[in-house]
C-alpha atoms as a PDB file:
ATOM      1  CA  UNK A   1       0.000   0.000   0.000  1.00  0.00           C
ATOM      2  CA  UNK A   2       1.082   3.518  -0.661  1.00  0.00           C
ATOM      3  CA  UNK A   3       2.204   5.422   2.046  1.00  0.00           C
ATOM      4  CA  UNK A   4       0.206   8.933   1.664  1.00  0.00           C
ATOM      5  CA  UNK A   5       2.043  11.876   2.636  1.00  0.00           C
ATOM      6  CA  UNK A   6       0.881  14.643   4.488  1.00  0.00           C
ATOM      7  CA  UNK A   7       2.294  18.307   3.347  1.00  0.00           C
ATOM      8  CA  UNK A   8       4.135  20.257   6.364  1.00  0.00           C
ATOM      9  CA  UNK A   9       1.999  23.469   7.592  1.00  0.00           C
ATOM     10  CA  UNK A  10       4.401  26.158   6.325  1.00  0.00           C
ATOM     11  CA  UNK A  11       5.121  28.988   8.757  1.00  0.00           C
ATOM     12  CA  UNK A  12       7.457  31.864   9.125  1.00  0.00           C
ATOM     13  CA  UNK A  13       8.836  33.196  12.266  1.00  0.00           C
ATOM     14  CA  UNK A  14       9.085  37.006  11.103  1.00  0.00           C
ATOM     15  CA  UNK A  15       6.330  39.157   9.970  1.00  0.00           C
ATOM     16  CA  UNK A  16       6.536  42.552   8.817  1.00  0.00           C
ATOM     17  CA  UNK A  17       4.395  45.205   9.792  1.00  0.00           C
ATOM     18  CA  UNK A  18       2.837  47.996   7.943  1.00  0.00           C
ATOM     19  CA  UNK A  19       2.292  51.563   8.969  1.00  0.00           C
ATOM     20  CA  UNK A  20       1.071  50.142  13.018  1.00  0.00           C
ATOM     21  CA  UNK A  21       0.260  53.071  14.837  1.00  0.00           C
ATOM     22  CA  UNK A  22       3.391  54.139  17.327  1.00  0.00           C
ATOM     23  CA  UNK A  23       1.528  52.651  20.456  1.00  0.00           C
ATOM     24  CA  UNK A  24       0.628  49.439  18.267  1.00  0.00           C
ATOM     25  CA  UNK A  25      -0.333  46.237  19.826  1.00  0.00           C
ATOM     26  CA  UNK A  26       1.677  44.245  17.816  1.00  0.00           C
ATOM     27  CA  UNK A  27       4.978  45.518  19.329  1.00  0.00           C
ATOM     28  CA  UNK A  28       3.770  43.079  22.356  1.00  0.00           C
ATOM     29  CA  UNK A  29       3.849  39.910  19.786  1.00  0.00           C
ATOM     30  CA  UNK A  30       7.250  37.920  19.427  1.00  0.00           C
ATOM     31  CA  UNK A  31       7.935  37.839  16.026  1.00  0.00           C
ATOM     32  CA  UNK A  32       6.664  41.278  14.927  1.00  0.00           C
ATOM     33  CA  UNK A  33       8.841  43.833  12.838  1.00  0.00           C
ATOM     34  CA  UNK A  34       6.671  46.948  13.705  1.00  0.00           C
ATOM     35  CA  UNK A  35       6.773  49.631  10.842  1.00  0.00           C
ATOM     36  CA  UNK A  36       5.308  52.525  12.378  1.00  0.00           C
ATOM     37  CA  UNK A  37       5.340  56.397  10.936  1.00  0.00           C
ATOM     38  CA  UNK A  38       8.932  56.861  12.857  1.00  0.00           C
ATOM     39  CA  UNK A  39      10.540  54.028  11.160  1.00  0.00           C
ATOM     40  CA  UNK A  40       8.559  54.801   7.909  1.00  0.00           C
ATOM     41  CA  UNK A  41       7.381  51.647   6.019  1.00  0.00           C
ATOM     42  CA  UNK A  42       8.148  52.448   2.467  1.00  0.00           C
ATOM     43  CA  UNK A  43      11.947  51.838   3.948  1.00  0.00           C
ATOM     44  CA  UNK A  44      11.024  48.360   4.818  1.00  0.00           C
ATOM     45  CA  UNK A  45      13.219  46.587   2.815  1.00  0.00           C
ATOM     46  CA  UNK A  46      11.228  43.179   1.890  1.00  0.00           C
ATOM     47  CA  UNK A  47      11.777  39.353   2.827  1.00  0.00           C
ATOM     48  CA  UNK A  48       8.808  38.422   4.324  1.00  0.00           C
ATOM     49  CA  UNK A  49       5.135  38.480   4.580  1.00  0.00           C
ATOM     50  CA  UNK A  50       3.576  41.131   5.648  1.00  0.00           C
ATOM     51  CA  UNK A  51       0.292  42.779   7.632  1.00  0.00           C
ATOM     52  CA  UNK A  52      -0.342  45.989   6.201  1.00  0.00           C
ATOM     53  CA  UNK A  53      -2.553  48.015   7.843  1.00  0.00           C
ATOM     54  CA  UNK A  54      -2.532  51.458   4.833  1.00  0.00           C
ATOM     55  CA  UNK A  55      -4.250  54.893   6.106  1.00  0.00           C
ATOM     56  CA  UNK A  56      -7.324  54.823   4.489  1.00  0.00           C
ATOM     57  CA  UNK A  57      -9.120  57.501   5.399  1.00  0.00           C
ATOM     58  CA  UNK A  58      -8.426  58.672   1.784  1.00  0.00           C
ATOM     59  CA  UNK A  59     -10.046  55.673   0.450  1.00  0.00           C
ATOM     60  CA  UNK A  60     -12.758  55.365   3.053  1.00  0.00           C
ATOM     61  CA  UNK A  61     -16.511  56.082   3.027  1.00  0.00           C
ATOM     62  CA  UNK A  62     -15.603  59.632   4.164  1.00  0.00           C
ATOM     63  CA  UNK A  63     -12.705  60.208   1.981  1.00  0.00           C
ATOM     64  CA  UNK A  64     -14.578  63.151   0.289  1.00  0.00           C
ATOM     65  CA  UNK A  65     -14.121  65.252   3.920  1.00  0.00           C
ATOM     66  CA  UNK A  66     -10.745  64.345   4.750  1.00  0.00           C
ATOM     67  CA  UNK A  67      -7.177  65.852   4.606  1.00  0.00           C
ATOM     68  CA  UNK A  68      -4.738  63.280   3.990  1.00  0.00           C
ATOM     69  CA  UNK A  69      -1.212  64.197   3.774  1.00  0.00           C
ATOM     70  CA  UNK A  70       0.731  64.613   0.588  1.00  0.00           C
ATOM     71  CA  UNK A  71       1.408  61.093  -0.911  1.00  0.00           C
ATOM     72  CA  UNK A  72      -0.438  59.248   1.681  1.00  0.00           C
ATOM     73  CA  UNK A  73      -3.374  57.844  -0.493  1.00  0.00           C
ATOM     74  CA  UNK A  74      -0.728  56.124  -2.920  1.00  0.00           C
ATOM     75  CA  UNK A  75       0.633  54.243   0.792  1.00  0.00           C
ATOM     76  CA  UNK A  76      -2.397  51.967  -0.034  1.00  0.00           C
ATOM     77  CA  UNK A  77      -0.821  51.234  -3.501  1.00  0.00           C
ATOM     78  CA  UNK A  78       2.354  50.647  -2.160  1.00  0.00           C
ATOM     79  CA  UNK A  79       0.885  48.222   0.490  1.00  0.00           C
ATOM     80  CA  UNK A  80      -1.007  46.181  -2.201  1.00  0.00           C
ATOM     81  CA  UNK A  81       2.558  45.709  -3.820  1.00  0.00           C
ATOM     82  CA  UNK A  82       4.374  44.287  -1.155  1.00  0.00           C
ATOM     83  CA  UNK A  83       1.438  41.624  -0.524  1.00  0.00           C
ATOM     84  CA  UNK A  84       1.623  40.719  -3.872  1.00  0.00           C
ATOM     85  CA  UNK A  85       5.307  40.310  -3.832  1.00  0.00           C
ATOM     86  CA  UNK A  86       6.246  38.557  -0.547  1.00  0.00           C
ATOM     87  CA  UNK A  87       2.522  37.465   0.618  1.00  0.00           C
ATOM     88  CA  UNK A  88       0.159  38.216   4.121  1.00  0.00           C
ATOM     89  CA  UNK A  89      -2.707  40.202   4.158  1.00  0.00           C
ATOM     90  CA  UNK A  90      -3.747  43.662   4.183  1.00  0.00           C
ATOM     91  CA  UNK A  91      -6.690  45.226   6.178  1.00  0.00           C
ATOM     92  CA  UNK A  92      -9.061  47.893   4.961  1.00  0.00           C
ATOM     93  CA  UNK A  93     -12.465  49.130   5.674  1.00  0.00           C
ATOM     94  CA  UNK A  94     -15.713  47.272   4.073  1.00  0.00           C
ATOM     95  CA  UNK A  95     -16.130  50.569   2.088  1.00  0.00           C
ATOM     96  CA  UNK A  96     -12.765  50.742   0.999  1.00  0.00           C
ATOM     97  CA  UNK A  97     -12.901  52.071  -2.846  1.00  0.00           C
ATOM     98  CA  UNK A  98      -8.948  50.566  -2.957  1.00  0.00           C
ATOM     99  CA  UNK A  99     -10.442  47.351  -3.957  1.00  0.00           C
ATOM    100  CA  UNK A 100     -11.798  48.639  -7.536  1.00  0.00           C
ATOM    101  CA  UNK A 101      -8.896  51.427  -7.817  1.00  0.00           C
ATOM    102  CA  UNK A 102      -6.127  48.561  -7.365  1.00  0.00           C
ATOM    103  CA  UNK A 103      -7.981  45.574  -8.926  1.00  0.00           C
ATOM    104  CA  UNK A 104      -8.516  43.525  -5.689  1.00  0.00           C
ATOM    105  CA  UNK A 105     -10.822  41.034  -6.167  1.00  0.00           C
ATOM    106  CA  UNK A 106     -14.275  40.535  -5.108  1.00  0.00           C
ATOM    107  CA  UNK A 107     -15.337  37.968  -2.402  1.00  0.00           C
ATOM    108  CA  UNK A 108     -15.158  34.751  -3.974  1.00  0.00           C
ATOM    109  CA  UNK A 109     -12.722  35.682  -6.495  1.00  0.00           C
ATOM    110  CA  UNK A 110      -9.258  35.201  -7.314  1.00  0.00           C
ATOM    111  CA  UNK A 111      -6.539  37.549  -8.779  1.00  0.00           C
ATOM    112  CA  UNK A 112      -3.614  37.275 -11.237  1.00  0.00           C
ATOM    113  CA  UNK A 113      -1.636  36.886  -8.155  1.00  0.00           C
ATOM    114  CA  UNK A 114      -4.220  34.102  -6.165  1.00  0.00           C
ATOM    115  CA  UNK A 115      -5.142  36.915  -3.775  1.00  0.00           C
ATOM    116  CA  UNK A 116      -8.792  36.596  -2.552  1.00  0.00           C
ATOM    117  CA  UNK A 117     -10.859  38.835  -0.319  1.00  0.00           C
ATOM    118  CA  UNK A 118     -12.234  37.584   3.216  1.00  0.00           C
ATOM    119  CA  UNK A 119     -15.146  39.948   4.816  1.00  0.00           C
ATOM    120  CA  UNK A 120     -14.826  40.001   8.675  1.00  0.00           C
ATOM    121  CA  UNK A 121     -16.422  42.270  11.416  1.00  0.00           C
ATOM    122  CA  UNK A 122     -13.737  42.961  14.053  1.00  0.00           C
ATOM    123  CA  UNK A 123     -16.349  42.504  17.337  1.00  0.00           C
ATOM    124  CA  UNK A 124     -15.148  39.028  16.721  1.00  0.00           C
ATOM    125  CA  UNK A 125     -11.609  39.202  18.417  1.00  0.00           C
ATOM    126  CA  UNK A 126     -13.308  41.553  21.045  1.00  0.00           C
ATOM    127  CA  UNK A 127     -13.464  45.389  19.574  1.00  0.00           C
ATOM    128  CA  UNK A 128     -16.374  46.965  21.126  1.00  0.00           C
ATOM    129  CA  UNK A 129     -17.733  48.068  17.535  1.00  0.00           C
ATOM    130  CA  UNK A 130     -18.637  45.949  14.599  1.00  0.00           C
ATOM    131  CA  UNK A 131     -16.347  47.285  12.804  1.00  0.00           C
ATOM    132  CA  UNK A 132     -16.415  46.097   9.009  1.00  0.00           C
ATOM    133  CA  UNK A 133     -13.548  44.901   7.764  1.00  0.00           C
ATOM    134  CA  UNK A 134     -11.994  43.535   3.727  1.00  0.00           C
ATOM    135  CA  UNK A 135      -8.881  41.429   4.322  1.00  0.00           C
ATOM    136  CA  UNK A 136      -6.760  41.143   0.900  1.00  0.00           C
ATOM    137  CA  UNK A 137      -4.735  37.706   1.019  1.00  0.00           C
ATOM    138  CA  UNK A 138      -2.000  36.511  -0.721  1.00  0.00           C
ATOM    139  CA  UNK A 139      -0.333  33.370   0.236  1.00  0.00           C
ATOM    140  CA  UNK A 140      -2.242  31.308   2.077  1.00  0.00           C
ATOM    141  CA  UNK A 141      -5.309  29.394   0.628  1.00  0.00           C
ATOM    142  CA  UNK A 142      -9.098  29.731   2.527  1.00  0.00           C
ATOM    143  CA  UNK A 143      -8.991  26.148   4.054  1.00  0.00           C
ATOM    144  CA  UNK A 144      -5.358  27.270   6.041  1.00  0.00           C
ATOM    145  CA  UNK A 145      -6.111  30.139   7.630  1.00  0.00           C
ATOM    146  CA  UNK A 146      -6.785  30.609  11.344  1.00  0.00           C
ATOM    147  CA  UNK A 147      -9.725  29.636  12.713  1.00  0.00           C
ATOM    148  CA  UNK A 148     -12.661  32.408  13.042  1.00  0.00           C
ATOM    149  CA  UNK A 149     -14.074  33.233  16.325  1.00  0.00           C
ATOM    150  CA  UNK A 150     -17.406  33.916  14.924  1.00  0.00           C
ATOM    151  CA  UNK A 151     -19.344  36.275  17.205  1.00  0.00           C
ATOM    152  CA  UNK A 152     -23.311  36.475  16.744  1.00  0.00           C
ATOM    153  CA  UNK A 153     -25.233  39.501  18.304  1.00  0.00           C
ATOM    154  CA  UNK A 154     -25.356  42.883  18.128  1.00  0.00           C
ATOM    155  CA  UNK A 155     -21.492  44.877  19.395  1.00  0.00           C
ATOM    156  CA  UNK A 156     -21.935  47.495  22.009  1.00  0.00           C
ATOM    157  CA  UNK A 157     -20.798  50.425  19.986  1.00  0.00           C
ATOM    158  CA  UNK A 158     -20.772  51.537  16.471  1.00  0.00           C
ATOM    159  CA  UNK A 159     -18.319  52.901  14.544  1.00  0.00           C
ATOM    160  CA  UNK A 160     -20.095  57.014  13.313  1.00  0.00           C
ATOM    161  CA  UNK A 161     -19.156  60.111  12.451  1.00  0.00           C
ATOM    162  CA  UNK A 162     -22.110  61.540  14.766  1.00  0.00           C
ATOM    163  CA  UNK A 163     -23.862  60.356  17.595  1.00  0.00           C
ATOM    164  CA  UNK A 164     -27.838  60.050  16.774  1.00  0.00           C
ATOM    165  CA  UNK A 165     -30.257  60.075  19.604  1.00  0.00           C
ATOM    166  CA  UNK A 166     -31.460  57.008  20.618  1.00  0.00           C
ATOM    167  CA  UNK A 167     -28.355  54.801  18.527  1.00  0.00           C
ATOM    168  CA  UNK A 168     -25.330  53.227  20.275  1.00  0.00           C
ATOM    169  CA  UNK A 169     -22.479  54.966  21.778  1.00  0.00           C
ATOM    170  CA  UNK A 170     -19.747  55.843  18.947  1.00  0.00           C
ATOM    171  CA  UNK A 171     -16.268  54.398  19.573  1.00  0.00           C
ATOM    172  CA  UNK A 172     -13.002  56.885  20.009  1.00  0.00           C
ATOM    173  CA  UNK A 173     -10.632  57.746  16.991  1.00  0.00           C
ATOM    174  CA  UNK A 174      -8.024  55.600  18.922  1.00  0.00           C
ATOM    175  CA  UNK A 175     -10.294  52.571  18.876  1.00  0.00           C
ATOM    176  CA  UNK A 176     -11.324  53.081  15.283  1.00  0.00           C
ATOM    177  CA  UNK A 177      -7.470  53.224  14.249  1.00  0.00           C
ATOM    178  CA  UNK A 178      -6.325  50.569  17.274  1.00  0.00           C
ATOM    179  CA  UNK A 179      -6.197  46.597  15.676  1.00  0.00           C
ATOM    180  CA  UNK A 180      -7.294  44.326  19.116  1.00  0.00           C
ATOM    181  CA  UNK A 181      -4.706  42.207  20.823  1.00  0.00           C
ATOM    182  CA  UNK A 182      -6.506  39.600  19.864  1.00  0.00           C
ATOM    183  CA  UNK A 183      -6.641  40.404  16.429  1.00  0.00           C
ATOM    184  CA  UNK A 184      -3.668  41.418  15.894  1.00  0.00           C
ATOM    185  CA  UNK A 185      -2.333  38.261  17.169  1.00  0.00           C
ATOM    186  CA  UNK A 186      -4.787  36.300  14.331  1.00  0.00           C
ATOM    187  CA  UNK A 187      -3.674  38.423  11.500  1.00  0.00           C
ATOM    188  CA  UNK A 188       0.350  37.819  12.805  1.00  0.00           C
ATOM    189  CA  UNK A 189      -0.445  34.006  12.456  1.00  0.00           C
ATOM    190  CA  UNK A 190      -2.424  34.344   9.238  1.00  0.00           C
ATOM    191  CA  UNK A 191       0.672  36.480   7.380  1.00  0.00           C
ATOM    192  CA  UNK A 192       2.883  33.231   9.316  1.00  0.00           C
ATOM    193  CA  UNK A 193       1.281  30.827   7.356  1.00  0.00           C
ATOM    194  CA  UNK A 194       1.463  32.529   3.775  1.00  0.00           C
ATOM    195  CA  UNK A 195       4.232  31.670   1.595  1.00  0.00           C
ATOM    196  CA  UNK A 196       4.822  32.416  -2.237  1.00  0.00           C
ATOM    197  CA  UNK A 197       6.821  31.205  -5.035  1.00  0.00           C
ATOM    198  CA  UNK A 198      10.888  32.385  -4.484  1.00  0.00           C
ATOM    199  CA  UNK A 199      11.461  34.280  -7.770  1.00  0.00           C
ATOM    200  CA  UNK A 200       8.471  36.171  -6.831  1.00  0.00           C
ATOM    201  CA  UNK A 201       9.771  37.125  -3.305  1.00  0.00           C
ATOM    202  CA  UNK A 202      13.216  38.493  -4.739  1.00  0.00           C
ATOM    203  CA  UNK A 203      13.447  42.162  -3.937  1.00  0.00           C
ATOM    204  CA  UNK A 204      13.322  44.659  -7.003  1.00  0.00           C
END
């Protein structure tokens, strides 16, 4: 009889990442290279997956009232690159217009690249909103990744630009831009598990 052999789980033990907030929670994670503005990202110099966390309040559902910096809407751009080239998984809001302006695909559909898109609300690793979230993947297939803690029920809060009477208490800038510990930690072990073909990882 013919032995069948089972394929080793790949997994990294560096991940990069991408434009974390200075007080980030994944500088408590072993493992983490943090990118934050001080360090700048677009210095990182490749080698590894990556979770990329682009500002996006150029791309967002509010873009058309806010004042990014010079440059800053083309970080997304960049940020799509990098996935592309050395796999992990970038984070954006559901309303995100990145996804037409860069060609990510759809839910349910693949890319030139075998990137796919996975919807998530982020109430599920314990952030007090709902908080809507696209996940761009490159790397790892569906069946691999880490397992969902899928949360049913309404969240506390709601993520708003204005409290209405009688609606749910709005959540804090900090918490909107904040990734949860828990989170974090799930998107760290996703980006572990992605690996892509070498001549593709080979920086330019």
């Amino acid at each position: 009889m013919t032995e069948q052999l089972q394929k080793p789980e790949y997994r990294v033990e560096s991940v990069a990442v991408l434009f974390a907030r200075c007080d980030s929670n994944y500088k408590d994670l072993p493992g983490c290279d943090v990118w934050d503005i001080e360090r700048d990202a677009t210095r990182w110099p490749g080698g590894v997956p990556v979770v990329a966390h682009p500002p996006c309040r150029a791309w967002g559902r509010l873009r058309h009232f806010s004042n990014p910096r010079p440059g800053e809407k083309e970080l997304a751009l960049w940020a799509v690159d990098q996935v592309r080239q050395f796999g992990g998984v970038l984070e954006h809001p559901s309303a995100s217009t990145l996804w037409p302006a860069a060609g990510l695909p759809a839910p349910g559909k693949r890319d030139a690249w075998g990137g796919w898109t996975l919807p998530v609300h982020q109430n599920w690793w314990g952030h007090r909103a709902e908080k809507c979230t696209l996940l761009y993947i490159v790397g790892c297939e569906p069946s691999d990744i880490p397992a969902l803690p899928l949360v049913l029920g309404e969240a506390s809060h709601v993520v708003q630009s204005r409290k209405r009477a009688g609606s749910r208490p709005h959540i804090s800038k900090s918490e909107r831009e904040h990734t949860p510990p828990a989170f974090a930690k799930w998107l760290f072990d996703l980006a572990a598990k992605c690996s892509i073909p070498h001549e593709r990882a080979i920086v330019q």
